[in-house]
Protein backbone atom coordinates (compact mmCIF):
# COMPACT_ATOMS: atom_id res chain seq x y z
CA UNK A 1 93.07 193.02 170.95
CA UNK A 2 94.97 191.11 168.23
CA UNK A 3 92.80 190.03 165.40
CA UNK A 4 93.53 187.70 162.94
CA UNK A 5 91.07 187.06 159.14
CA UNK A 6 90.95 184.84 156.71
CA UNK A 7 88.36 185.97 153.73
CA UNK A 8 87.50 184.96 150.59
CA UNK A 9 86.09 188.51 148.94
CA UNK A 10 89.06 190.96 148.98
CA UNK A 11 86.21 194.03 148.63
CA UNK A 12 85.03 192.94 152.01
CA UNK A 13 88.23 192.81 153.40
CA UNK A 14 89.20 196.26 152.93
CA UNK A 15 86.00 197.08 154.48
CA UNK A 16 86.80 194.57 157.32
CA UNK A 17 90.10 196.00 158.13
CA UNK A 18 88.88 199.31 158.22
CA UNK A 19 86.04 198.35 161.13
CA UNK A 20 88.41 196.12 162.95
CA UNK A 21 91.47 198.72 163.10
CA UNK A 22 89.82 201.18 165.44
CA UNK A 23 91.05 202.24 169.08
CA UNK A 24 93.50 199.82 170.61
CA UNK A 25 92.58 196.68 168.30
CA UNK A 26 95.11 195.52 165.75
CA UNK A 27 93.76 193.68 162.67
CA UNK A 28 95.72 191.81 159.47
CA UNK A 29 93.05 190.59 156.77
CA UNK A 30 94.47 188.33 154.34
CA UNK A 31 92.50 186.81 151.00
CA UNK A 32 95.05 183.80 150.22
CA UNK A 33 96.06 180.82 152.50
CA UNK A 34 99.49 180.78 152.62
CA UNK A 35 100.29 185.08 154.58
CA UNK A 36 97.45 184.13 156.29
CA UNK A 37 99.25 180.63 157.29
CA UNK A 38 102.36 182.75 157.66
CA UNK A 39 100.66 185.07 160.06
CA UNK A 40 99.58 182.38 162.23
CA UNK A 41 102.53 180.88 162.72
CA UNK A 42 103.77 184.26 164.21
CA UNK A 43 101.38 183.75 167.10
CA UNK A 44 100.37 186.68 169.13
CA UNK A 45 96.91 186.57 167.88
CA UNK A 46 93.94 186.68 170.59
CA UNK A 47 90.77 186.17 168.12
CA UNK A 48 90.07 184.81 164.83
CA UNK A 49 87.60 185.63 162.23
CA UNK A 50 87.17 182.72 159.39
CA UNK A 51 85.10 183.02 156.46
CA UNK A 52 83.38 179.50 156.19
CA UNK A 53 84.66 178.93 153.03
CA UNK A 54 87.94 180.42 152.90
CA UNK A 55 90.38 179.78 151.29
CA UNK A 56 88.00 177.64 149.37
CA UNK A 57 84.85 175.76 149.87
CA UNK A 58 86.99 172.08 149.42
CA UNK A 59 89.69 173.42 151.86
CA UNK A 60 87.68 175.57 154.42
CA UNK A 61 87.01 172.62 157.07
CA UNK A 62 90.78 170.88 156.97
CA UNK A 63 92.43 174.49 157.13
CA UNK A 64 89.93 175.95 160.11
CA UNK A 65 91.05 172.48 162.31
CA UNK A 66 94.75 173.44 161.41
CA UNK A 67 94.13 177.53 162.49
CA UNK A 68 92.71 176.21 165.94
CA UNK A 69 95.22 173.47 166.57
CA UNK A 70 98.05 176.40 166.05
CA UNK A 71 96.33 179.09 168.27
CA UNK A 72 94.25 176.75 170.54
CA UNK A 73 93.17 179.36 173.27
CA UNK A 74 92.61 182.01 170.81
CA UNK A 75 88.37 181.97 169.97
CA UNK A 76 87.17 181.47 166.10
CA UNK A 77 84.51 183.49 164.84
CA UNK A 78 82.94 182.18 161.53
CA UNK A 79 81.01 184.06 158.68
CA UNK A 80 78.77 182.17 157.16
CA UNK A 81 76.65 182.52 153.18
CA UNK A 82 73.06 181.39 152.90
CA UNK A 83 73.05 177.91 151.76
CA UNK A 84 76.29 176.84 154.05
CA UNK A 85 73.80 175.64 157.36
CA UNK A 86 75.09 171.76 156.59
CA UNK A 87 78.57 173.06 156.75
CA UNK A 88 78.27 175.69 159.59
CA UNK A 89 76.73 172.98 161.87
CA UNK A 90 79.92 171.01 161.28
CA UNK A 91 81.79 174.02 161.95
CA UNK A 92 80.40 174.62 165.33
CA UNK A 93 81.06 170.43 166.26
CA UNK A 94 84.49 171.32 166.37
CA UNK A 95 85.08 174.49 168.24
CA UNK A 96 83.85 177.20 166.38
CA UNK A 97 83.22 179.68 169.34
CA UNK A 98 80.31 182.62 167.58
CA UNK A 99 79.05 182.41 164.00
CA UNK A 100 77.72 185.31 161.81
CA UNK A 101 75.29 184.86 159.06
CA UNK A 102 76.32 187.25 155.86
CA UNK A 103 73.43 188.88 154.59
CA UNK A 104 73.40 190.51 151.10
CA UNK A 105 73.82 193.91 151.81
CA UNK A 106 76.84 193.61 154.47
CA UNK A 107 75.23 194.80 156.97
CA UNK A 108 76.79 192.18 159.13
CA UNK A 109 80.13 193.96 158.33
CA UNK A 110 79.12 196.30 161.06
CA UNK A 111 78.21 193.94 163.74
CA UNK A 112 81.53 192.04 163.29
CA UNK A 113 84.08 193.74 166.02
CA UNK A 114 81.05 193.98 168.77
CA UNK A 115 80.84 189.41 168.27
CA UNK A 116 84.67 189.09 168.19
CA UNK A 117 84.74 191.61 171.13
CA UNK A 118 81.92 188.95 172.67
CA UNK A 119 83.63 185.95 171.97
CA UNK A 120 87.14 187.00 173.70
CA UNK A 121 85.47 188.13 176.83
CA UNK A 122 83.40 184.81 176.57
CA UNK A 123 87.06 183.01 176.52
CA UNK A 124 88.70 184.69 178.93
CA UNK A 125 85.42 184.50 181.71
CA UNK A 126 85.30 180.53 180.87
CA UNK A 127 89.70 180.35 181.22
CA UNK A 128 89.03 182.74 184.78
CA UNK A 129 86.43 180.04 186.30
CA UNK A 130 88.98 177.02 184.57
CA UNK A 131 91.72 178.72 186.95
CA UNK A 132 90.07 179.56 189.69
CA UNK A 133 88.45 175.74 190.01
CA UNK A 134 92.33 175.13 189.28
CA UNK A 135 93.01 177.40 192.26
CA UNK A 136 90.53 175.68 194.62
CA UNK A 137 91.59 172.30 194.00
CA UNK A 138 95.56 173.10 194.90
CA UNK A 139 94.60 175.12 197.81
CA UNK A 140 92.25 172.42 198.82
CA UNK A 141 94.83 169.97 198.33
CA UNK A 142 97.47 171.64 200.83
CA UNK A 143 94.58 172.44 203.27
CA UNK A 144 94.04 168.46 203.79
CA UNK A 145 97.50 168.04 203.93
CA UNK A 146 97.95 170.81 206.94
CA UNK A 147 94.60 169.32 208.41
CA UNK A 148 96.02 165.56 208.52
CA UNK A 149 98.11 167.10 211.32
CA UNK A 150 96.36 169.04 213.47
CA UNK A 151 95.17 166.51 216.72
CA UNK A 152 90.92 165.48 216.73
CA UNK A 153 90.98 162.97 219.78
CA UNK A 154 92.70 165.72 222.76
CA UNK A 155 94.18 164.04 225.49
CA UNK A 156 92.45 164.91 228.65
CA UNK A 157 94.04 164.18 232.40
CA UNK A 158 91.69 163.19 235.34
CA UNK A 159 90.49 166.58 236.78
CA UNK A 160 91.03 168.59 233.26
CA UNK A 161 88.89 169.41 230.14
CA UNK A 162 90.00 169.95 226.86
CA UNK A 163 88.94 171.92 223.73
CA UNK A 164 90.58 172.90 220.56
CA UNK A 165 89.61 174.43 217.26
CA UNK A 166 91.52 175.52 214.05
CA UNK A 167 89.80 177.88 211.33
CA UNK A 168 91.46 178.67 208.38
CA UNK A 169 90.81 182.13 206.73
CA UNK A 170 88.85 182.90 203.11
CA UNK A 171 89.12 184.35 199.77
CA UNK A 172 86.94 185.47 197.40
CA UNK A 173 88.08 184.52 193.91
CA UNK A 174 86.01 184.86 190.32
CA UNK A 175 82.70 184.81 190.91
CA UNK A 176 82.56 185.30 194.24
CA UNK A 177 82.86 182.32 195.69
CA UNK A 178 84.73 181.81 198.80
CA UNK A 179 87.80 179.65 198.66
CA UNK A 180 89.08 178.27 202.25
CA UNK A 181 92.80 178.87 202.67
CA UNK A 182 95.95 176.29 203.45
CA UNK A 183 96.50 178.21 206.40
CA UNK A 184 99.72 179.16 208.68
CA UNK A 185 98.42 178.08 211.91
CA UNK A 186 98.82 174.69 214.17
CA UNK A 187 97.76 173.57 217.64
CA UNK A 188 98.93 169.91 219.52
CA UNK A 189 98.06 168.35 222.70
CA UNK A 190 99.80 165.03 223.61
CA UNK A 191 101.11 163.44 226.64
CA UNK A 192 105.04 162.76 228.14
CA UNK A 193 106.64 159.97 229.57
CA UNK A 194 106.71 161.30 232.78
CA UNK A 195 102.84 161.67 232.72
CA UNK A 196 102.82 165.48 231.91
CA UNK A 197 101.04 167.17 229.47
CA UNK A 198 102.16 169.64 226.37
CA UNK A 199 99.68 172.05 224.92
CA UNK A 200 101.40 174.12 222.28
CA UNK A 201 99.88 176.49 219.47
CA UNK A 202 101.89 178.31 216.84
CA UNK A 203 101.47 180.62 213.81
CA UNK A 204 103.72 180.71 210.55
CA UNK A 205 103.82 184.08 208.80
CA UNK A 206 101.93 184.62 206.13
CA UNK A 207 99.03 182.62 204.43
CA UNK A 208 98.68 180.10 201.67
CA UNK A 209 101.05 177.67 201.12
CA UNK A 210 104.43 178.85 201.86
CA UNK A 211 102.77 179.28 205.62
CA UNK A 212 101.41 175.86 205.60
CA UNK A 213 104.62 174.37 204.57
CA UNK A 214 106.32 176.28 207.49
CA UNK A 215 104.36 175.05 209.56
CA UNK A 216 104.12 171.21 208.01
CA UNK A 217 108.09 171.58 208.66
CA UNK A 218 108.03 172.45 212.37
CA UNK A 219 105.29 169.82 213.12
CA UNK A 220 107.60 167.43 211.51
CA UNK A 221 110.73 168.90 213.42
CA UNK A 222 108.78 168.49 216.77
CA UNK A 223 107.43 164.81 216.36
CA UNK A 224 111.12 164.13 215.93
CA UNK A 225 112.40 165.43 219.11
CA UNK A 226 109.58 165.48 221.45
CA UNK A 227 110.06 162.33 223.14
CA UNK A 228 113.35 163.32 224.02
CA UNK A 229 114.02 163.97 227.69
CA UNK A 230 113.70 168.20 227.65
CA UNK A 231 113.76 169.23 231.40
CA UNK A 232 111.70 172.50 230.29
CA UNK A 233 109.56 174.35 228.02
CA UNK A 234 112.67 176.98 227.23
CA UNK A 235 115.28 173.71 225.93
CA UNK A 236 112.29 172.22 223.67
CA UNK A 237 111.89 175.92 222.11
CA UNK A 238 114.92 176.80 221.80
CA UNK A 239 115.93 173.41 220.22
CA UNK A 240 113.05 174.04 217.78
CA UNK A 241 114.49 177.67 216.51
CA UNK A 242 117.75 176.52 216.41
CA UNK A 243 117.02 173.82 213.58
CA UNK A 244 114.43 176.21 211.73
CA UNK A 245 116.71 178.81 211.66
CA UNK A 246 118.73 176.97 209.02
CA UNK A 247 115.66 176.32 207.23
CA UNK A 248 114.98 178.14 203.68
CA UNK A 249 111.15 176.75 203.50
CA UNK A 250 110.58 178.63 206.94
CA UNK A 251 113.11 181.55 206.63
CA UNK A 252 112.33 182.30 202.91
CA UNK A 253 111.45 185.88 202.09
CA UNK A 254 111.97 186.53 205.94
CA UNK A 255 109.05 184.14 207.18
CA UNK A 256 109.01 182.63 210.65
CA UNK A 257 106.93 181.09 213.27
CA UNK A 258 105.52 182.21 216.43
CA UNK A 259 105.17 179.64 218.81
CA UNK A 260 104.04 179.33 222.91
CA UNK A 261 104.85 176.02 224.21
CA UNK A 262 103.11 174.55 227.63
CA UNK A 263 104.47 171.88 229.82
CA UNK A 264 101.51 170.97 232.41
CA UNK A 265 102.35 169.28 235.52
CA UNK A 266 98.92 166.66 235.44
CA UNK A 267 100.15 166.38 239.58
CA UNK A 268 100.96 169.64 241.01
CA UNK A 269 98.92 171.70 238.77
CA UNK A 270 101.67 173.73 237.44
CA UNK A 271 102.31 175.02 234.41
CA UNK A 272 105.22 176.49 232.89
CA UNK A 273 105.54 177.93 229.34
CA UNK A 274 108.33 179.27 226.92
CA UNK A 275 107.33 181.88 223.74
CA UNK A 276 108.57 182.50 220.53
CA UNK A 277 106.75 186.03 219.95
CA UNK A 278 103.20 184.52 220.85
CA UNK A 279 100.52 186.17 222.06
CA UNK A 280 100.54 185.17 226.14
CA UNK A 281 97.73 183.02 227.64
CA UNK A 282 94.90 184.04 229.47
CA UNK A 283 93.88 182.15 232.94
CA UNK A 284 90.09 182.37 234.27
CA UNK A 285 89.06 182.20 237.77
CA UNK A 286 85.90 180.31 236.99
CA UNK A 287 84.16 181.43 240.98
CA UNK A 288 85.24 185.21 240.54
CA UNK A 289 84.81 185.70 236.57
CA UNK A 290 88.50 187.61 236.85
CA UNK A 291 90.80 186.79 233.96
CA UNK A 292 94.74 187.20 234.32
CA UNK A 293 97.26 187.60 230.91
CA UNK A 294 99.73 185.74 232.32
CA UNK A 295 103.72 186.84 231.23
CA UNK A 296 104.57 190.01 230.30
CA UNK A 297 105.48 191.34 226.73
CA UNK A 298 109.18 191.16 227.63
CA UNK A 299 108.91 187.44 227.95
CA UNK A 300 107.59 187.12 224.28
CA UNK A 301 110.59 186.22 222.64
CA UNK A 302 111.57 186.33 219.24
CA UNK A 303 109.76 184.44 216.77
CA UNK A 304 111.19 181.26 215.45
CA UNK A 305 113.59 181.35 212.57
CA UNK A 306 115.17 184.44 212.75
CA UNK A 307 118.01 184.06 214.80
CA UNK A 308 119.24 180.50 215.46
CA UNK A 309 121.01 181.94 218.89
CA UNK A 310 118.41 183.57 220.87
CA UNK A 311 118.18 183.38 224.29
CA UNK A 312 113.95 182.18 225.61
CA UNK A 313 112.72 182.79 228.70
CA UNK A 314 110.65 180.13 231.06
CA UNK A 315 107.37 181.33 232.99
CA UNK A 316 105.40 179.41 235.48
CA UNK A 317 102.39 179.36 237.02
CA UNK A 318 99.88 177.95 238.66
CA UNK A 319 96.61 176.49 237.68
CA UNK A 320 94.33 176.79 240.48
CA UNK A 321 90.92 174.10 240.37
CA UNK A 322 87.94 175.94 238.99
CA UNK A 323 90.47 178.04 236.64
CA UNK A 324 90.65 178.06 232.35
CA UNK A 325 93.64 178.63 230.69
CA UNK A 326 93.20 180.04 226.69
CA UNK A 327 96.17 179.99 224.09
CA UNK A 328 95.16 181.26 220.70
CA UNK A 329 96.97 182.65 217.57
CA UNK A 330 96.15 186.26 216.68
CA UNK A 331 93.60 185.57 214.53
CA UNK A 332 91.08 185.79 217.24
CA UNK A 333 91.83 189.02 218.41
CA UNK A 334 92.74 190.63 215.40
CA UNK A 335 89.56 190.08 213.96
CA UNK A 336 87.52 193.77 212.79
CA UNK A 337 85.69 194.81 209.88
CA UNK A 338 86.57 195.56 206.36
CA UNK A 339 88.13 198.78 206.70
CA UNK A 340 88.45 199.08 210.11
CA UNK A 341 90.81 200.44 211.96
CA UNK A 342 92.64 199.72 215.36
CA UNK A 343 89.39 200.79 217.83
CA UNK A 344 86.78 198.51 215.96
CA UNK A 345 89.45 195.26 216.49
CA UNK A 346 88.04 192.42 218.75
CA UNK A 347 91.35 192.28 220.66
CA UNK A 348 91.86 191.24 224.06
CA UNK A 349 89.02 193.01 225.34
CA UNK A 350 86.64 190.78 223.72
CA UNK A 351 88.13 187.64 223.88
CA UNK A 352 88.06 188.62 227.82
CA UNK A 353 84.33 189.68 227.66
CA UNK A 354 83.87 186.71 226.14
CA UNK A 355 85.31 184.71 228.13
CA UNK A 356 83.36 186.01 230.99
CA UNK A 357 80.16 186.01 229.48
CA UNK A 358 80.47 182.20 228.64
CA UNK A 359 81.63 181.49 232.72
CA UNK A 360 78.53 179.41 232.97
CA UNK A 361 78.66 177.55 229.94
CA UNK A 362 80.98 173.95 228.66
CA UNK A 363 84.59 174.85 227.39
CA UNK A 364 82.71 173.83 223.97
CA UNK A 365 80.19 176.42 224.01
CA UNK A 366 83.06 178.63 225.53
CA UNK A 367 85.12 177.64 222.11
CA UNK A 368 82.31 178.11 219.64
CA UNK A 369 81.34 181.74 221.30
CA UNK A 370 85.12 182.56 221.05
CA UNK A 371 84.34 182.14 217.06
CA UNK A 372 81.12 183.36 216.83
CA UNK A 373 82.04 186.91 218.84
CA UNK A 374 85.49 187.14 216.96
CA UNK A 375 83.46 186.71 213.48
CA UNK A 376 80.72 189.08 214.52
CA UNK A 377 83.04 191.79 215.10
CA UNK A 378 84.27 191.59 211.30
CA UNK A 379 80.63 192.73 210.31
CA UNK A 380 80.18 189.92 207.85
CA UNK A 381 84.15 190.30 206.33
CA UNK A 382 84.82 187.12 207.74
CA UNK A 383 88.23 187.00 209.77
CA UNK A 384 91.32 187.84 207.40
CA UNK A 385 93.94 185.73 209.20
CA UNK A 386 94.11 181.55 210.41
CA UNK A 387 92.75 181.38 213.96
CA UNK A 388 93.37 178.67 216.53
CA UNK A 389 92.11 178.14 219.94
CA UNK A 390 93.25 175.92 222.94
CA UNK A 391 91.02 175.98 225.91
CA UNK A 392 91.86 174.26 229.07
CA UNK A 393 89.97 173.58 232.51
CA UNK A 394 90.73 171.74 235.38
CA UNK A 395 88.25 171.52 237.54
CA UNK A 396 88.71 169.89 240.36
C-alpha cells in the first residue's frame, strides 16, 4: 500500500516513517505543505494520513478539502491533539474516513499502520458493493431488454396445449448475493398465414450480454422475414444463418447460435423441423408412457453463424393425438452439481424420467417438474447455463 503524510512535528515523523515502511507498504512523510502538495499531485497514493493541524492550525481545514478533492478515492486518516474535538467534528463532516486521538506519550504512533490498514480495506469493501450494485443494475437492465421479447400469451390451435418457460442462470457476486443473468437463450410461438404454427427455441453461445445481444439480433432478423412465404423449416433456417453469418455481434470471438425451428401443420398433424446444432425434440405417447428423440445427431446441423453456406436438413414427423412434443436448450439437461462430472448430469435420462413420471399431470405441472428435477440434480448449485422449455400437446 501507498501511503501518503502530512505532519506537523518532524520528531514524529521519523518515527512515523519508520512504522509505516515495513513489508510491502511504501510511505513519504513530509513536515511542509508545498513536497507534500508536490507529492500529491504525483498521484499513486492509496491512503492518507493528515495531522489535524498540519501544515498549520489556520490552514489545516482549506488544505485537507484540497488533498481529498486531488485523490478522491484514496481514504484520509486524521490525528488529532486534545483540545481539537470542535475541529475534528468538522473534519469528519467532510469525509474524513478514521480519526486517531494523539496521546502524550505516542503511543498512538504504534496503532497508526493497523487504522490506515482498516480504513483502505473499509474503502475498497464499500467501492466492491458500489460495483457490484453497479453490476446488478446493467445486467438487470439487458435482462428486461431480452425478456421484452420472449412471447407470454402462446398461441394455442383447437386440439393443442401450450407451455413455455425461460430461466436465466445466476451469479454470485460480493457478498453473496445472487445476481440473475442477461441470458443467451430465446423461445417463440406464433401463427402463419396459412394457419400453421411455428414453435422455435434457440441458444446463443455464451452468457451475459454479448449472448443476449446475439440473440436480441436473430429475434430481430426473424420478425423481419417470417411472414415471408418459406415453403419449409430448412429455407427459413438457412435464410437465418446466411444473414448472421455476416454478423460481428453474433460471430464475435467465434460465438453463434443454435437454433431448432418447427413448422406444425394445425390440420394434418404434422410436423416438420430444421436444426442448427440443437438438441432434437422429444415426442411422448401420453397412453403408453414411451418417449421417442426424434432426428438423429447427423441431422443436427451446424450452428448458426459459422458458415454462411451450409447445407440444413428437413425432418418430419408425425404428431399422433394423445402425444407431447418437448424442445429445450441444453440447460435442462446439462444441469449437475458443483463439481460434478459427466455421470451425476441430469441429461436425457431425466428429462425422460421426468417426463414420464409427470404422464398424469397438466403440461404446466409437466413444465414446472422439468425445473424443479433439473435444479434438484445440481444439489443446491443452481443450474450454470440459460434454460428454456417448449412443451406441446395435442390431444385430441
Amino acid at each position: 500500500m501507498r501511503i501518503l503524510v502530512g505532519w506537523d512535528d518532524p520528531i514524529e515523523a521519523e518515527t512515523i516513517s519508520l512504522v509505516l515502511n515495513v513489508d510491502e507498504n511504501y510511505a513519504e512523510v513530509y513536515t511542509e505543505a508545498e513536497p507534500f502538495t508536490k507529492a500529491l499531485y504525483k498521484g499513486g497514493w492509496e491512503t492518507i494520513l493528515l495531522a489535524l493541524n498540519f501544515p498549520t492550525d489556520e490552514t489545516a481545514f482549506d488544505f485537507f478539502q484540497r488533498t481529498r478533492k486531488s485523490l478522491p478515492e484514496a481514504p484520509v486518516l486524521g490525528a488529532w491533539k486534545s483540545g481539537e474535538i470542535v475541529q475534528l467534528a468538522k473534519f469528519i463532516s467532510h469525509g474524513l474516513r478514521m480519526n486517531i486521538p494523539r496521546d502524550v506519550n505516542g503511543e498512538y504512533l504504534f496503532l497508526l499502520l493497523y487504522l490506515i490498514e482498516s480504513a483502505y480495506t473499509a474503502v475498497q469493501s464499500e467501492r466492491s458493493r458500489y460495483l457490484a450494485d453497479r453490476l446488478r443494475e446493467e445486467v438487470d437492465s439487458v435482462r428486461r431488454l431480452q425478456e421484452s421479447v420472449i412471447p407470454h400469451n402462446l398461441p394455442s390451435p383447437p386440439g393443442y396445449h401450450i407451455a413455455a418457460r425461460y430461466e436465466p442462470s445466476q451469479i454470485r457476486v460480493v457478498g453473496d448475493v445472487p445476481v440473475v443473468m442477461a441470458g443467451g437463450d430465446y423461445y417463440d410461438v406464433f401463427t402463419l398465414d396459412e394457419g400453421g404454427l411455428v414453435l422455435l427455441v434457440g441458444d446463443a453461445s455464451g452468457h451475459g450480454v454479448k449472448a443476449c445481444m446475439s440473440i436480441m439480433t436473430m429475434h430481430t432478423l426473424m420478425r423481419m422475414i417470417r411472414d415471408r412465404k418459406y415453403p419449409n423449416a430448412v429455407d427459413f433456417v438457412t435464410e437465418v444463418n446466411k444473414r448472421l453469418s455476416d454478423n460481428d455481434i453474433v460471430r464475435d470471438q467465434g460465438g453463434f447460435i443454435t437454433l431448432l425451428y418447427c413448422m406444425l401443420d394445425t390440420v394434418n398433424h404434422r410436423i416438420q423441423w430444421s436444426s442448427a446444432g440443437h438438441p432434437m425434440p422429444m415426442l411422448q405417447n401420453m397412453e403408453t408412457n414411451e418417449i421417442t428423440i426424434l432426428g438423429t445427431e447427423d441431422s443436427a446441423g451446424l450452428p448458426l453463424g459459422i458458415d454462411g453456406d451450409w447445407g440444413y436438413e428437413i425432418c418430419n414427423w408425425e404428431i399422433p393425438a394423445k402425444h407431447r412434443l418437448l424442445l429445450y436448450t441444453d440447460g435442462l439437461d446439462e444441469a449437475f452439481p458443483e463439481g460434478g462430472g459427466d455421470e451425476e448430469q441430469f441429461g436425457q435420462a431425466g428429462i425422460m424420467q421426468t417426463l414420464k413420471n409427470c404422464v398424469n399431470l397438466t403440461i404446466e405441472q409437466t413444465l414446472d417438474k422439468l425445473f424443479e428435477d433439473s435444479h434438484a440434480a445440481t444439489r443446491g448449485a443452481g443450474r450454470a447455463d440459460d434454460t428454456t422449455v417448449v412443451l406441446l400437446e395435442r390431444s385430441e
